[in-house]
Protein backbone atom coordinates (compact mmCIF):
# COMPACT_ATOMS: atom_id res chain seq x y z
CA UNK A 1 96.85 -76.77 -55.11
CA UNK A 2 99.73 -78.80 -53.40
CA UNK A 3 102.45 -76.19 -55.55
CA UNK A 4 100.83 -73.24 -53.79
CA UNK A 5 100.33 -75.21 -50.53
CA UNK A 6 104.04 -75.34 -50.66
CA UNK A 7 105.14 -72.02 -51.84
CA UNK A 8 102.89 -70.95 -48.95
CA UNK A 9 104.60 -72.89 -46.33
CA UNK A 10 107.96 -72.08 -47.20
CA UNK A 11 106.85 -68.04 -47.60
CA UNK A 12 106.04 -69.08 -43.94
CA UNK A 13 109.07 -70.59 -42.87
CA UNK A 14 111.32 -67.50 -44.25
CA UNK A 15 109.11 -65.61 -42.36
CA UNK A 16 109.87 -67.20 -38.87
CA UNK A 17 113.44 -67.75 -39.65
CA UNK A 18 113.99 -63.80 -40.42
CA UNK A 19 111.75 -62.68 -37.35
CA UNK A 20 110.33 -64.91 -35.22
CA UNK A 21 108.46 -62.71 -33.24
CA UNK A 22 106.73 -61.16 -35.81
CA UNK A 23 103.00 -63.10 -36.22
CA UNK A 24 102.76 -65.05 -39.89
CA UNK A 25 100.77 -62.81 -42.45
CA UNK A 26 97.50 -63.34 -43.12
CA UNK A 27 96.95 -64.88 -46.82
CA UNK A 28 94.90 -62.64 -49.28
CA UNK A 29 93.41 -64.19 -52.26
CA UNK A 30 94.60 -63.25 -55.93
CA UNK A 31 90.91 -63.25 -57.34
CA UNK A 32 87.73 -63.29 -56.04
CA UNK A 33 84.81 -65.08 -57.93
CA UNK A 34 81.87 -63.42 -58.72
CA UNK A 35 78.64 -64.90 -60.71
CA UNK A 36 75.41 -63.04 -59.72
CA UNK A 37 72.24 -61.58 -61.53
CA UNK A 38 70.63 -64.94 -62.13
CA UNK A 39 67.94 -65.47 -64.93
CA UNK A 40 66.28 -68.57 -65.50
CA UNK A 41 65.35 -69.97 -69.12
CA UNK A 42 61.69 -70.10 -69.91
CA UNK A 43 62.05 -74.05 -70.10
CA UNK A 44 64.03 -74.02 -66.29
CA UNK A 45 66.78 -75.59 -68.05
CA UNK A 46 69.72 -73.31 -67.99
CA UNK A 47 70.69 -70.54 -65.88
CA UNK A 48 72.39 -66.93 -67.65
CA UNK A 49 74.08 -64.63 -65.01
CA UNK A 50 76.90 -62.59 -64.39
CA UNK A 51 80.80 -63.49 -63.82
CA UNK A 52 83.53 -62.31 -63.93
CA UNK A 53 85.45 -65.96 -64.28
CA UNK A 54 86.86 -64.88 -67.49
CA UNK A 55 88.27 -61.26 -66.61
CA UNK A 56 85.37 -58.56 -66.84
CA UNK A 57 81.66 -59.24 -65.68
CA UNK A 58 80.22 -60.92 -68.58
CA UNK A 59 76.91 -62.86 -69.10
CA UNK A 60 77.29 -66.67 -69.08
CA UNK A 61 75.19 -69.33 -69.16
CA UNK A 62 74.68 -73.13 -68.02
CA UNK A 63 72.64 -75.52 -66.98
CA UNK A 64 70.56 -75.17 -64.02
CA UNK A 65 72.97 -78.72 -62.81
CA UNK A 66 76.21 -76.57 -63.34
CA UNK A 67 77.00 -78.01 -66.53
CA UNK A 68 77.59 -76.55 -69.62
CA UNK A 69 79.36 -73.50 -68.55
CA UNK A 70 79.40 -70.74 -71.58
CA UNK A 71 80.50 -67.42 -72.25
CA UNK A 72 77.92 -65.57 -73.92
CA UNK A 73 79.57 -61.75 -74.29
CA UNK A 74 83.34 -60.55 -74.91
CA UNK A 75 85.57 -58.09 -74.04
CA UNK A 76 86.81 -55.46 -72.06
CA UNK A 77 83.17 -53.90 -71.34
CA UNK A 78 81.54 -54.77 -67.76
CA UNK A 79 78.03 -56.58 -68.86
CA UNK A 80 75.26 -57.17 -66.69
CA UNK A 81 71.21 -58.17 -65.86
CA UNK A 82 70.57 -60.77 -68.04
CA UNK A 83 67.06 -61.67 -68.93
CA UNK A 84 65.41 -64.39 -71.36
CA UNK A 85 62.35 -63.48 -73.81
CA UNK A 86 59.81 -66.04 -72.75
CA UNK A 87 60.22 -68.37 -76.22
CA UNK A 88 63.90 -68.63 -75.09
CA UNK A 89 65.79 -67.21 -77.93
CA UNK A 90 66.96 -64.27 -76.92
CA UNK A 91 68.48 -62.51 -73.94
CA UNK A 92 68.22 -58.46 -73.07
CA UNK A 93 71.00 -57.22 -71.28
CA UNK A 94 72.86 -54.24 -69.97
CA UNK A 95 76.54 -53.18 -71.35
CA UNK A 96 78.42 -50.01 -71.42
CA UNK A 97 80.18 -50.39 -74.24
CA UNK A 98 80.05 -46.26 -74.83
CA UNK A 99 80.83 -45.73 -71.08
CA UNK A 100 77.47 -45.34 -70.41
CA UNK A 101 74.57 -48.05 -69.45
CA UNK A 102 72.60 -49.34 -72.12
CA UNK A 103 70.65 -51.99 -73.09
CA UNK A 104 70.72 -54.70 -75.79
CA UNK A 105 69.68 -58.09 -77.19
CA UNK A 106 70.93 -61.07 -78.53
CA UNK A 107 70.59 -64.98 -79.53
CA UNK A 108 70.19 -66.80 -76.68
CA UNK A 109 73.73 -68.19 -78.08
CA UNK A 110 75.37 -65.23 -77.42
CA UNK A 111 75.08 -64.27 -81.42
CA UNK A 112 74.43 -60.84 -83.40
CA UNK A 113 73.48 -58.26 -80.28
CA UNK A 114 71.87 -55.02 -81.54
CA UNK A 115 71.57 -52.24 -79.26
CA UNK A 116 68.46 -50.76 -78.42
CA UNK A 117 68.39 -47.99 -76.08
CA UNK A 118 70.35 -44.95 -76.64
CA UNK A 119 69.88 -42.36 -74.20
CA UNK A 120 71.88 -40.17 -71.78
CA UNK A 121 72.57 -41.69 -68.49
CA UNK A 122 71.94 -45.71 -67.95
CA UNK A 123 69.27 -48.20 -69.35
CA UNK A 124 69.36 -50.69 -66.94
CA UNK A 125 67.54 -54.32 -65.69
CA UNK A 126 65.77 -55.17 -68.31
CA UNK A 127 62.54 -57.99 -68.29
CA UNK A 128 60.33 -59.31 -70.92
CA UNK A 129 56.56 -59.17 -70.69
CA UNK A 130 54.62 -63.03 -70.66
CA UNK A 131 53.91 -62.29 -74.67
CA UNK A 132 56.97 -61.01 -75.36
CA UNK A 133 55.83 -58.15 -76.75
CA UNK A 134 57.59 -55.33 -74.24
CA UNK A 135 60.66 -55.31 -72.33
CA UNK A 136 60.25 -53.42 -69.12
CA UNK A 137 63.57 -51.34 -67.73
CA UNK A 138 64.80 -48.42 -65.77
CA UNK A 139 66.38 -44.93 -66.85
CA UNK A 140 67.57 -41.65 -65.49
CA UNK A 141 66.45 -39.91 -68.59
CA UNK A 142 64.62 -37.69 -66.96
CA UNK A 143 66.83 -36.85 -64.54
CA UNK A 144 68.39 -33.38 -64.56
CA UNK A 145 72.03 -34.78 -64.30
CA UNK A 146 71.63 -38.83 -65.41
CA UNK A 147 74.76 -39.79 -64.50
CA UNK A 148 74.06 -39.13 -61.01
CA UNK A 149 70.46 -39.31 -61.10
CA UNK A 150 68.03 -38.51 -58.07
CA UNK A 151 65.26 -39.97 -60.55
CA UNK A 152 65.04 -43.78 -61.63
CA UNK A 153 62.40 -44.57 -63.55
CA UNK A 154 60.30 -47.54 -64.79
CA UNK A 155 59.19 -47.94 -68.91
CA UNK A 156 58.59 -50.19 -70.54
CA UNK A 157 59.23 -50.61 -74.99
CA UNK A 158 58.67 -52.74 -77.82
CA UNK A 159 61.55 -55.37 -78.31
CA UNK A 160 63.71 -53.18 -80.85
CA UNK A 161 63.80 -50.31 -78.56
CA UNK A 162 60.75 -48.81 -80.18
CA UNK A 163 57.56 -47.02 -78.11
CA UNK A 164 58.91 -46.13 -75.01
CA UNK A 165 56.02 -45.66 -72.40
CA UNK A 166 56.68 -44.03 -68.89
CA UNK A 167 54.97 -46.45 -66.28
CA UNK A 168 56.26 -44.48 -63.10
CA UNK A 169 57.11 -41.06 -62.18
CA UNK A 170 59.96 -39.66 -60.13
CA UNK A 171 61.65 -41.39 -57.39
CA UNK A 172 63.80 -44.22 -58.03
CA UNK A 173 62.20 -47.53 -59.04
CA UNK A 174 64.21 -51.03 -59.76
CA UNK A 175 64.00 -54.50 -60.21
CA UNK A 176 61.11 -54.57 -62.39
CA UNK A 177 59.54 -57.52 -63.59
CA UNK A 178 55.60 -58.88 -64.76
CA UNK A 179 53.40 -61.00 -63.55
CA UNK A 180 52.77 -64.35 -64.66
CA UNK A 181 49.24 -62.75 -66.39
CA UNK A 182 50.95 -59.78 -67.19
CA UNK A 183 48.12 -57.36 -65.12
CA UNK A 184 50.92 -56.33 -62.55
CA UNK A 185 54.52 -55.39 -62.29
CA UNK A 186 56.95 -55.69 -58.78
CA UNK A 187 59.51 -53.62 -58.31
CA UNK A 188 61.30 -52.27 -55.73
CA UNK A 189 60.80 -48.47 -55.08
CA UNK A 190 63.37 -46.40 -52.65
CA UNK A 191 61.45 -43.68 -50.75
CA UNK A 192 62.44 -40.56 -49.82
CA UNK A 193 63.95 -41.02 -46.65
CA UNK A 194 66.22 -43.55 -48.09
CA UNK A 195 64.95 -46.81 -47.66
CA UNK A 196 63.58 -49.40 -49.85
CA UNK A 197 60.30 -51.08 -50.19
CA UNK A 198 58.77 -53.52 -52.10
CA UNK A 199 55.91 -52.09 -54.61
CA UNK A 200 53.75 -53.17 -57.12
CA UNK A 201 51.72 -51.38 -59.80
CA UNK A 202 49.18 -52.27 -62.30
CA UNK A 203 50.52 -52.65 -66.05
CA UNK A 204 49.49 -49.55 -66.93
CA UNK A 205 51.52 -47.64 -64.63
CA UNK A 206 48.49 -46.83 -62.16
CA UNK A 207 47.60 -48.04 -58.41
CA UNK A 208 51.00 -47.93 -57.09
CA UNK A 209 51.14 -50.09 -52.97
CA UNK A 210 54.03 -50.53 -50.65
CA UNK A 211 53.87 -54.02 -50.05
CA UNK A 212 56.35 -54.47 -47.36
CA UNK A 213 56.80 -51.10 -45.48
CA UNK A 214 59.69 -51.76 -42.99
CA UNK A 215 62.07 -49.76 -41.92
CA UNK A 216 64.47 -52.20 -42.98
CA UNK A 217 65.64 -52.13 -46.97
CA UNK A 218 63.91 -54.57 -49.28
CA UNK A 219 64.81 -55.15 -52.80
CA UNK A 220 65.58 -57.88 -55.53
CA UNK A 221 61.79 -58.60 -55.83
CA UNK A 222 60.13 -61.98 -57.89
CA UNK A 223 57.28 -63.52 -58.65
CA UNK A 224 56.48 -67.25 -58.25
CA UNK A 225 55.36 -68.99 -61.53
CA UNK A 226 51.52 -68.79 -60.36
CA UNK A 227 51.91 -65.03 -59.51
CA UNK A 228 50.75 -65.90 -55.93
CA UNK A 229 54.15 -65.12 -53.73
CA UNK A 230 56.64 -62.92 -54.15
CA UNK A 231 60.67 -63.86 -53.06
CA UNK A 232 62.72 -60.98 -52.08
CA UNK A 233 65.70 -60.09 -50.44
CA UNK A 234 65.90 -57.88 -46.74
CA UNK A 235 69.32 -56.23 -45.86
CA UNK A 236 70.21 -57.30 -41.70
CA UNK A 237 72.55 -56.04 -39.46
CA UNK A 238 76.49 -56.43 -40.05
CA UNK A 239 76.26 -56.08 -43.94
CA UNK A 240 74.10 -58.95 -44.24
CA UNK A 241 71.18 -60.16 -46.31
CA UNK A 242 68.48 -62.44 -45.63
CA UNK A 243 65.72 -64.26 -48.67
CA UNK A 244 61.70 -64.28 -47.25
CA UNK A 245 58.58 -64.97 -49.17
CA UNK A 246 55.33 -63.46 -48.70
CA UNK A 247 51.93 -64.05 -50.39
CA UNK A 248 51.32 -61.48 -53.48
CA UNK A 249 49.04 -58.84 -51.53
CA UNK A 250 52.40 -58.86 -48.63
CA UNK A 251 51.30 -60.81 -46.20
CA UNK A 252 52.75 -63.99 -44.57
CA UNK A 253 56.61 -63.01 -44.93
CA UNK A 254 58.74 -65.67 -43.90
CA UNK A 255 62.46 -66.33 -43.80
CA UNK A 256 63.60 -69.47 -46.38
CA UNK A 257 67.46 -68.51 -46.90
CA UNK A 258 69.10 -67.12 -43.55
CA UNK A 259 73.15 -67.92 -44.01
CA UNK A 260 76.02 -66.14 -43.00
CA UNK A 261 76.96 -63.42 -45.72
CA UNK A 262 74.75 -61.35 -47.95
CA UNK A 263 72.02 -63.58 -49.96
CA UNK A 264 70.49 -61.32 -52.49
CA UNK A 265 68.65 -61.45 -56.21
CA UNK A 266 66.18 -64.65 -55.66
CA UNK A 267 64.74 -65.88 -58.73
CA UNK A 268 61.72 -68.66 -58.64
CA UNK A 269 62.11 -71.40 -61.46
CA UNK A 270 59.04 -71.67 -64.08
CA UNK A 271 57.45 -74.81 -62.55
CA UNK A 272 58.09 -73.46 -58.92
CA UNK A 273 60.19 -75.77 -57.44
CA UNK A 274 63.68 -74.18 -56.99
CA UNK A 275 64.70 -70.83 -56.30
CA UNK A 276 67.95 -69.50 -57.34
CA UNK A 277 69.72 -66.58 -55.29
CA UNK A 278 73.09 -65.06 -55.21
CA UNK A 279 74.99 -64.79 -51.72
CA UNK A 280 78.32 -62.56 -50.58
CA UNK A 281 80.30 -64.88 -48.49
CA UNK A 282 84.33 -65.22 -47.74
CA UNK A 283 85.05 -62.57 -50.39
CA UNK A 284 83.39 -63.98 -53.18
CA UNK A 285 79.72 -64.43 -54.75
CA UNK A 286 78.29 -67.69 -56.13
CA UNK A 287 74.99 -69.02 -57.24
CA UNK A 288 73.23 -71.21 -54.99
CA UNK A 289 69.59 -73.69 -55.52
CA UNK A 290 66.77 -73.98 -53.09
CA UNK A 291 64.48 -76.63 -53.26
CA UNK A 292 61.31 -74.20 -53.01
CA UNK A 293 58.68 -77.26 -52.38
């Protein structure tokens, strides 16, 4: 820190001794952090996300403290939207290792990841049912051009990539996770006018609502352990991003994170009492704790 302090000051002092009129340059940084996509371990122990500390987005993991920092995938290949299987030993996630979105699993220790969606255009945010016996996740595989697709849809398969069931139809749906009991899944559904709401549907695909319906866009949608409130993100003037809660049939929204920047992808711990989120602020993106009591 002091060596670049001092490289800095005498970059400045050339500067002013070449041209002092001319106004000192503004500093740019040489890399930008970013860790993002925030899961939480079925125990609330450890944290995996996304960061790109190491070179490309990878998924990491630590402790929910900030200990225990570790690199869970390699190489060149952006990865991304980590998510545990509720006995902790394994974690779905996207990589596009072909060029093209797809999703995998593997130890919970980064080990032996087998790939289990191949389809044209991307297989993205995946999320584990309470049993662990389905992995929800979106695709454009019914769209008529994937890689740019005008349809996003929910499905949901078995663990190894087998049974694929169709749970929505058309549109563009995201985000998806269960409930705690499993009857219900949230996502976030864009309409057709462009914006974004926050939606739920039963299990089954059936009984769609628009929970939210504001002309302002709402995404990153998740449940609270007891399935009774939902945390979400709502997008605010000047690039901006704001975290509220409501109760699980949309009433009672409230603001809880309101800071500077663009807070996004709110997760609520398995006992309840913290809520991680991601937030866009000075150029970079870090991982930050609420105390959700």
């Amino acid at each position: 820190m002091q060596l670049r302090m001092l490289i800095l000051a005498s970059l400045a002092a050339t500067t002013a001794q070449a041209d002092p009129v001319t106004p000192a340059a503004v500093a740019e940084p040489l890399s930008r952090l970013v860790d993002y996509e925030p899961a939480w371990s079925p125990d609330g122990a450890s944290l995996a996300f996304v960061s790109n500390r190491n070179g490309a987005l990878k998924v990491w993991s630590m402790r929910a403290d900030g200990s225990e920092l570790r690199q869970l995938t390699h190489g060149p290949i952006e990865d991304d939207a980590p998510g545990w299987s509720p006995d902790g030993t394994h974690i779905a996630y996207v990589s596009a290792v072909d060029g093209d979105p797809e999703i995998f699993v593997m130890r919970a220790d980064g080990g032996a990841p087998a790939r289990i969606t191949r389809s044209p255009g991307p297989d993205i945010h995946p999320h584990w049912s309470p049993d662990g016996s389905r992995i929800l996740f979106n695709s454009s595989r019914n769209s008529r051009d994937p890689a740019n697709p005008a349809v996003f849809e929910l499905f949901s398969m078995n663990p190894d990539g087998a049974d694929v069931r169709p749970l929505t139809r058309g549109g563009i749906a995201t985000y998806a996770s269960w409930s705690p009991t499993g009857d219900r899944i949230l996502f976030r559904r864009q309409l057709e006018d462009g914006n974004s709401e926050i939606a739920m549907i039963r299990a089954d695909g059936t009984g769609e609502i628009n929970l939210t319906r504001h002309p302002a866009f709402d995404g990153w949608p998740a449940w609270s352990h007891d399935g009774k409130r939902i945390v979400f993100a709502r997008e605010v003037a000047d690039d901006g991003a704001v975290i509220l809660v409501m109760n699980a049939d949309g009433s009672g929204i409230r603001t809880l994170v309101d800071l500077p920047g663009r807070s996004t992808n709110p997760r609520w711990s398995p006992a309840g009492s913290r809520i991680v989120f991601s937030r866009r602020a000075e150029r970079q993106i870090r991982l930050y704790l609420l105390d959700a009591r």
